[in-house]
Protein backbone atom coordinates (compact mmCIF):
# COMPACT_ATOMS: atom_id res chain seq x y z
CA UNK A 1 18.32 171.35 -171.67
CA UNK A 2 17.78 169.77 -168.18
CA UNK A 3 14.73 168.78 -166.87
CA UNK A 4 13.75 167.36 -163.71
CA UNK A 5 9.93 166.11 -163.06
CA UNK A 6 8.64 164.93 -159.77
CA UNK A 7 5.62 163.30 -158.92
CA UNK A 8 3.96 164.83 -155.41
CA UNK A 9 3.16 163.16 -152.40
CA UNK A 10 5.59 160.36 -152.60
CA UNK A 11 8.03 160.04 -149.99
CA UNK A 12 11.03 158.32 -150.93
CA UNK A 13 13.12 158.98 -154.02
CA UNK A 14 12.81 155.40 -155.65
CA UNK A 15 8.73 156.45 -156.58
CA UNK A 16 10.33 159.52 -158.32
CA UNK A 17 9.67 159.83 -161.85
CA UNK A 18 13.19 162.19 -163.15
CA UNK A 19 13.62 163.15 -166.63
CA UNK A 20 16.76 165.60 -167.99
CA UNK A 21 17.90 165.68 -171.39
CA UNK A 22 21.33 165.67 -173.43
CA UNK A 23 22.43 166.04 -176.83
CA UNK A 24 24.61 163.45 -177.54
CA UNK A 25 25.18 163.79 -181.60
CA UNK A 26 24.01 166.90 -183.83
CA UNK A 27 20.34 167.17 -184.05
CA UNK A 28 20.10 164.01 -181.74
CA UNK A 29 18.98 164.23 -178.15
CA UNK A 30 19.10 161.86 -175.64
CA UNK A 31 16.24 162.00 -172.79
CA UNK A 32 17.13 159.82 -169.59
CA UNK A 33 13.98 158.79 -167.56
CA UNK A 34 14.56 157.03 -163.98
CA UNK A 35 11.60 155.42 -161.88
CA UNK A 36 8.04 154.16 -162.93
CA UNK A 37 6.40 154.86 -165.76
CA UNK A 38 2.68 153.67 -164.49
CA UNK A 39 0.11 156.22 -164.86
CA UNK A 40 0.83 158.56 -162.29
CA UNK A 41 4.70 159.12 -163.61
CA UNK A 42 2.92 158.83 -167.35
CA UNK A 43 1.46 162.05 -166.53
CA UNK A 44 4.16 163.62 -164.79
CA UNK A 45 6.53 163.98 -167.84
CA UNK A 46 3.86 163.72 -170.72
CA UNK A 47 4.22 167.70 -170.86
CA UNK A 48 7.38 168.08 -170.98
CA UNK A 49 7.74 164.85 -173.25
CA UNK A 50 5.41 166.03 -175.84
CA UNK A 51 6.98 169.36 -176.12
CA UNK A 52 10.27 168.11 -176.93
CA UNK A 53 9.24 165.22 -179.12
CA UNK A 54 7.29 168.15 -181.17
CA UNK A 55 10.49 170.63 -181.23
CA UNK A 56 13.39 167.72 -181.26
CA UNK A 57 15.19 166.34 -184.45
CA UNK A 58 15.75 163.29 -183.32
CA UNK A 59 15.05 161.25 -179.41
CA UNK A 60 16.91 158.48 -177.78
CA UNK A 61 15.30 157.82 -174.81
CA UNK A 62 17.12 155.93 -172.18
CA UNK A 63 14.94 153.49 -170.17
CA UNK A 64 17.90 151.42 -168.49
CA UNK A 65 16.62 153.27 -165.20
CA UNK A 66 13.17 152.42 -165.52
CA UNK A 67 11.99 149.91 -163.34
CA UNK A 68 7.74 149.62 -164.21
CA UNK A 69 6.20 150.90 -167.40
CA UNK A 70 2.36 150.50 -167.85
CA UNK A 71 -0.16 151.13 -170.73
CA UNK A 72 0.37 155.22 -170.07
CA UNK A 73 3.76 154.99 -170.16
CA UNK A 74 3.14 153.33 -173.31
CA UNK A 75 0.98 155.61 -174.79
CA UNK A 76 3.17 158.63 -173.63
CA UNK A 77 6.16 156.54 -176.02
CA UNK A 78 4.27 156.29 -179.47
CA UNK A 79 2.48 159.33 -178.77
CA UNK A 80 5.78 160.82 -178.84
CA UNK A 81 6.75 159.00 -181.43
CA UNK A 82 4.49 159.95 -183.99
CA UNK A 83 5.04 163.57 -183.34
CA UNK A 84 8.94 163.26 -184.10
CA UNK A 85 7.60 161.49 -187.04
CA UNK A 86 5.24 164.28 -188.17
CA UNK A 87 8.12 166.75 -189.05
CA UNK A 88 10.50 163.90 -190.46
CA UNK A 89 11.94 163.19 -186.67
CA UNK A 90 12.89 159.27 -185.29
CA UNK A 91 12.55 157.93 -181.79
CA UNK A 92 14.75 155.12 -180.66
CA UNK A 93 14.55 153.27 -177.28
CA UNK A 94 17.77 153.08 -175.34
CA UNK A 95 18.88 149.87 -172.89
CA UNK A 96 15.40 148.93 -171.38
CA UNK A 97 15.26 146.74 -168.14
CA UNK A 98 14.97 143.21 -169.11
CA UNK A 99 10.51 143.46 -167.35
CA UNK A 100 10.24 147.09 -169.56
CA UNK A 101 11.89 145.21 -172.67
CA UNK A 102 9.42 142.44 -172.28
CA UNK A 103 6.31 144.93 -172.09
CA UNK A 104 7.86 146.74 -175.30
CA UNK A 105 7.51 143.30 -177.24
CA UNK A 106 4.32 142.04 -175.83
CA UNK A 107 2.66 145.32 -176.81
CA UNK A 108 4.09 145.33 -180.17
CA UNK A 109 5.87 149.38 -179.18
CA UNK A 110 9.02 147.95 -180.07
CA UNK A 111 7.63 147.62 -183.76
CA UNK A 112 6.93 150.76 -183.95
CA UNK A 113 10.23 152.17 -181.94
CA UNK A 114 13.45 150.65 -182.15
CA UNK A 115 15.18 149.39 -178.89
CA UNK A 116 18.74 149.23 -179.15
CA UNK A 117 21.55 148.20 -176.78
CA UNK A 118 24.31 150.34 -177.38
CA UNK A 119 24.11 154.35 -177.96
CA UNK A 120 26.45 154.61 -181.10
CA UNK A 121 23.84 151.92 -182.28
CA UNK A 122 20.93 153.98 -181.54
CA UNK A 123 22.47 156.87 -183.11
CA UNK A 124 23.23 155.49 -186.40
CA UNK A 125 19.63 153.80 -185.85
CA UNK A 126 17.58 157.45 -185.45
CA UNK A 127 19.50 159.01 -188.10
CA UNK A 128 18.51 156.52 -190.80
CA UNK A 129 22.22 154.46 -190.96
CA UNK A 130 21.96 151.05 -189.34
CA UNK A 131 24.66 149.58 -189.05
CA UNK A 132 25.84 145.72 -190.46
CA UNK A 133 24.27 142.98 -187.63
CA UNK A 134 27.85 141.61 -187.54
CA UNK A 135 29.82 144.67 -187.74
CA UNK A 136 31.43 145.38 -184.36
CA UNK A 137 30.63 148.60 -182.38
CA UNK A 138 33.23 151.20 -183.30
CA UNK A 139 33.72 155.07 -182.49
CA UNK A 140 32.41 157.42 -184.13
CA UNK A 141 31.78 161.68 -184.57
CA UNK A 142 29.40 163.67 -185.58
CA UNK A 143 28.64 166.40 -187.66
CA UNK A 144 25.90 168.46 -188.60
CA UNK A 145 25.08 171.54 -191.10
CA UNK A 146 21.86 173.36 -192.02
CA UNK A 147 21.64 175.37 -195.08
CA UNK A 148 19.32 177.84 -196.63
CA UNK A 149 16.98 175.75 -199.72
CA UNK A 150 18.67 178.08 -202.12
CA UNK A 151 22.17 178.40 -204.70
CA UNK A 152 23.55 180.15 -201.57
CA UNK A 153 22.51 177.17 -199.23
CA UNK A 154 24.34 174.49 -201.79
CA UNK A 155 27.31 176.61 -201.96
CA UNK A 156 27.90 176.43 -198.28
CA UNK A 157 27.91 172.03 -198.74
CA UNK A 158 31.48 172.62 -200.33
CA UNK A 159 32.91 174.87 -197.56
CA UNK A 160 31.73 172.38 -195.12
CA UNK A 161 33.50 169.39 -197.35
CA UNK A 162 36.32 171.55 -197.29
CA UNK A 163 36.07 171.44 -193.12
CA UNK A 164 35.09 167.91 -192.71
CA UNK A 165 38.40 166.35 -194.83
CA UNK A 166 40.56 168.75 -192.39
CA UNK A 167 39.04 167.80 -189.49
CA UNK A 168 39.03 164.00 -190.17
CA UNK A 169 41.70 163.89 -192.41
CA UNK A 170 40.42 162.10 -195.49
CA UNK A 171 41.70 160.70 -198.04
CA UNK A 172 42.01 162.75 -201.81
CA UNK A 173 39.03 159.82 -203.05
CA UNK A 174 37.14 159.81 -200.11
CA UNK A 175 36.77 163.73 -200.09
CA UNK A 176 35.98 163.81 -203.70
CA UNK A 177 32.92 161.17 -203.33
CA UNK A 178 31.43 163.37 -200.25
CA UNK A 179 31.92 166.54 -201.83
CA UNK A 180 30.47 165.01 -205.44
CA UNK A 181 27.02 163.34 -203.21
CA UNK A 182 26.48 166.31 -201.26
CA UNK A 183 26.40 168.76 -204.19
CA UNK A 184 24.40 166.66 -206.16
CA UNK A 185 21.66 165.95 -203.15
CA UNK A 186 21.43 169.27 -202.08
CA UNK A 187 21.54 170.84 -205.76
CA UNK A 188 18.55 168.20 -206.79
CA UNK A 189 16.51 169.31 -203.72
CA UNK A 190 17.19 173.22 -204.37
CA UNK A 191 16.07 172.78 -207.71
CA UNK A 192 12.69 170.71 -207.56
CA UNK A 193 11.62 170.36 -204.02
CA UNK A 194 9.90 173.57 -203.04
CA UNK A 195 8.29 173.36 -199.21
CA UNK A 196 5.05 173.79 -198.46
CA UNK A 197 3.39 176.99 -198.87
CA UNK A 198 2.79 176.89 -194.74
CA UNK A 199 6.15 175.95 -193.51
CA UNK A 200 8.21 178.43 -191.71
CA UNK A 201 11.88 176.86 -192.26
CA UNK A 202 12.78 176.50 -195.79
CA UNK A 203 16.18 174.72 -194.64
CA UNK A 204 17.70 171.38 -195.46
CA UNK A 205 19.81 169.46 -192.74
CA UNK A 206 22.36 167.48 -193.00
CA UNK A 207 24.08 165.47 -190.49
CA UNK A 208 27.29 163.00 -191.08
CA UNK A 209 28.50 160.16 -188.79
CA UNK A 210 32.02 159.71 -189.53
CA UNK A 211 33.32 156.21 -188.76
CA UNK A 212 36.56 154.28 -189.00
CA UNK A 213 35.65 153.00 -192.31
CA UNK A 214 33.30 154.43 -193.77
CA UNK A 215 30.79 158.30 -193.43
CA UNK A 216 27.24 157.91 -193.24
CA UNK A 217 25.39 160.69 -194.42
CA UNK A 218 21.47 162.15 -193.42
CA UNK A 219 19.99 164.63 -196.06
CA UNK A 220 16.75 165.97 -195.02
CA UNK A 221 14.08 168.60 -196.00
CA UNK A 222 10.87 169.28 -195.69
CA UNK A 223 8.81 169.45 -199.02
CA UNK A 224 6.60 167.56 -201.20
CA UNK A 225 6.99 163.80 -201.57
CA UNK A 226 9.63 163.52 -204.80
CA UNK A 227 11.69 160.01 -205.27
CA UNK A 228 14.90 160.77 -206.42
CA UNK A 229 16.21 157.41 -206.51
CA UNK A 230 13.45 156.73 -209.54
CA UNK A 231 14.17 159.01 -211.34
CA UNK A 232 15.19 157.75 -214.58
CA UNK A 233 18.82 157.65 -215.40
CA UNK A 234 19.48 159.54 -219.12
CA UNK A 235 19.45 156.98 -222.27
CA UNK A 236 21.94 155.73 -224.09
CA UNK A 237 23.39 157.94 -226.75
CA UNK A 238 22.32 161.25 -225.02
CA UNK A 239 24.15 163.96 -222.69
CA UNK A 240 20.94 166.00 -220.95
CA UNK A 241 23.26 167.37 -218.82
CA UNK A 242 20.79 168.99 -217.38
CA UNK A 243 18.62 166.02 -216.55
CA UNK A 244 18.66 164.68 -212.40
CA UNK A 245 19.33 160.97 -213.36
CA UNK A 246 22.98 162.17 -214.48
CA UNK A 247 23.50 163.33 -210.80
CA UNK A 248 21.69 159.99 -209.31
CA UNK A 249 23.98 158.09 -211.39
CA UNK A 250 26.84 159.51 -210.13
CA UNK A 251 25.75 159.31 -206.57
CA UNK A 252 25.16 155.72 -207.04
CA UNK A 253 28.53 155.41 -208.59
CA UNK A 254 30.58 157.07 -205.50
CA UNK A 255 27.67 156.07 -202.06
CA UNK A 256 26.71 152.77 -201.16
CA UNK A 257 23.27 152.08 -199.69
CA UNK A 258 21.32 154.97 -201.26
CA UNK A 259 18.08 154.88 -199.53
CA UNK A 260 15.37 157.47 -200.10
CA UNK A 261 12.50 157.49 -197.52
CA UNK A 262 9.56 159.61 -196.68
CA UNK A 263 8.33 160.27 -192.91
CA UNK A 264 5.58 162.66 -192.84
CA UNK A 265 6.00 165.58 -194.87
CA UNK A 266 9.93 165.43 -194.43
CA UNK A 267 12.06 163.38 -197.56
CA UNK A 268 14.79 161.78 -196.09
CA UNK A 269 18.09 160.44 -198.35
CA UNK A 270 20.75 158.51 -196.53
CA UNK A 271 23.88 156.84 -198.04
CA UNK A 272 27.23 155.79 -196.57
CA UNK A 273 30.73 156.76 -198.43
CA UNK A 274 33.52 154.41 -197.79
CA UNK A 275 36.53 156.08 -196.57
């Protein structure tokens, strides 16, 4: 999608306020502004802003072409924002001008959206994976799958496990710890997370960043607000087979950094599986 907004009766193209749009991961799109955000390029793109930050995933928007931003380009931001975060979405800022930077921090945006310096960063940063402050940047690829919140909807996690250790070549271990988080995840969320009675897509998403050393994985639905990660694990002594804990302990046993967090009305489980 490619968008292109002007603001009338200037005359030169360095008062033009420009917006287009690119997806540059699964479920992840970037939006690239260029000129001044002050009021009259605030309302400009708040239109077609607002409609994508209610219909997006996930928004990285690129400010490194912005020269000026003002309160309404402010407000136009965390507006934004907070619809992504009403159906379980993230907003990330992307390589601000060092004068838009230092209005993000003055006005406290910056607490509320993340500003980062390098895309793979921001990436990892909008789908719930930071990564290490001293790990270097490295390459990465992305992949994402949406299933169906039903048995036929988990059985489709293994086909795509099958795909993913083709396609990136991993290792006998490595494929059995993604295969063994994914079913578990997905089969805990088919079995006790029905959606609410008014939403349209019963689905559950999940997206993987696959890195030199390690896969970080995004699990996400839309549902009521159930913690797996306290759920209790089984007690000594006793096999309830049947019981979630058994699958949360084996998730904690192959996935590092199991983090289970709640935006909205969307529950959102990330982890990271070394390769």
């Amino acid at each position: 999608m490619t968008s292109h907004v002007r603001i009338p009766g200037r005359r030169d193209d360095t008062q033009t306020m420009l917006l287009d749009t690119e997806e540059v991961a699964p479920g992840v799109t970037k939006v690239n502004l260029r000129g001044r955000l002050d009021a009259a390029g605030a309302r400009s793109i708040e239109p077609t802003f607002s409609t994508l930050a209610h219909t997006q995933y996930d928004m990285i928007v690129d400010l490194s072409r912005v020269s000026f931003i003002a309160s309404m380009g402010l407000r136009v931001l965390i507006a934004g924002c907070r619809a992504l975060a009403a159906h379980g979405g993230r907003m990330g800022i992307l390589r601000p001008d060092t004068s838009v930077e230092a209005v993000l921090i003055s006005s406290g945006t910056d607490m509320l959206i993340p500003v980062f310096a390098d895309l793979g960063e921001a990436i990892r940063g909008v789908c719930g994976v930071l990564a290490d402050d001293d790990s270097p940047t490295v390459a990465s690829r992305a992949f994402a799958l949406q299933v169906d919140r039903d048995a036929a909807g988990a059985a489709r996690v293994g086909t795509w496990v099958d795909e993913l250790a083709g396609t990136l070549t991993l290792g006998s271990r490595t494929e059995y710890a993604l295969r063994l988080c994914l079913e578990e995840a997905v089969g805990l969320i088919v079995a006790n997370a029905a959606p609410p009675p008014d939403t349209a897509e019963d689905l559950v998403l999940l997206r993987l960043i696959a890195e030199p050393a390690r896969l970080c994985v995004t699990i996400q639905d839309r549902g009521p607000p159930i913690h797996p990660l306290t759920t209790p694990l089984p007690a000594s002594g006793h096999e309830p087979f049947d019981d979630p804990g058994v699958g949360l302990g084996l998730m904690r046993q192959y996935a590092r950094e199991v983090i289970w967090s709640r935006i909205g009305d969307t529950n959102r489980l990330t982890m990271t599986v070394p390769r």
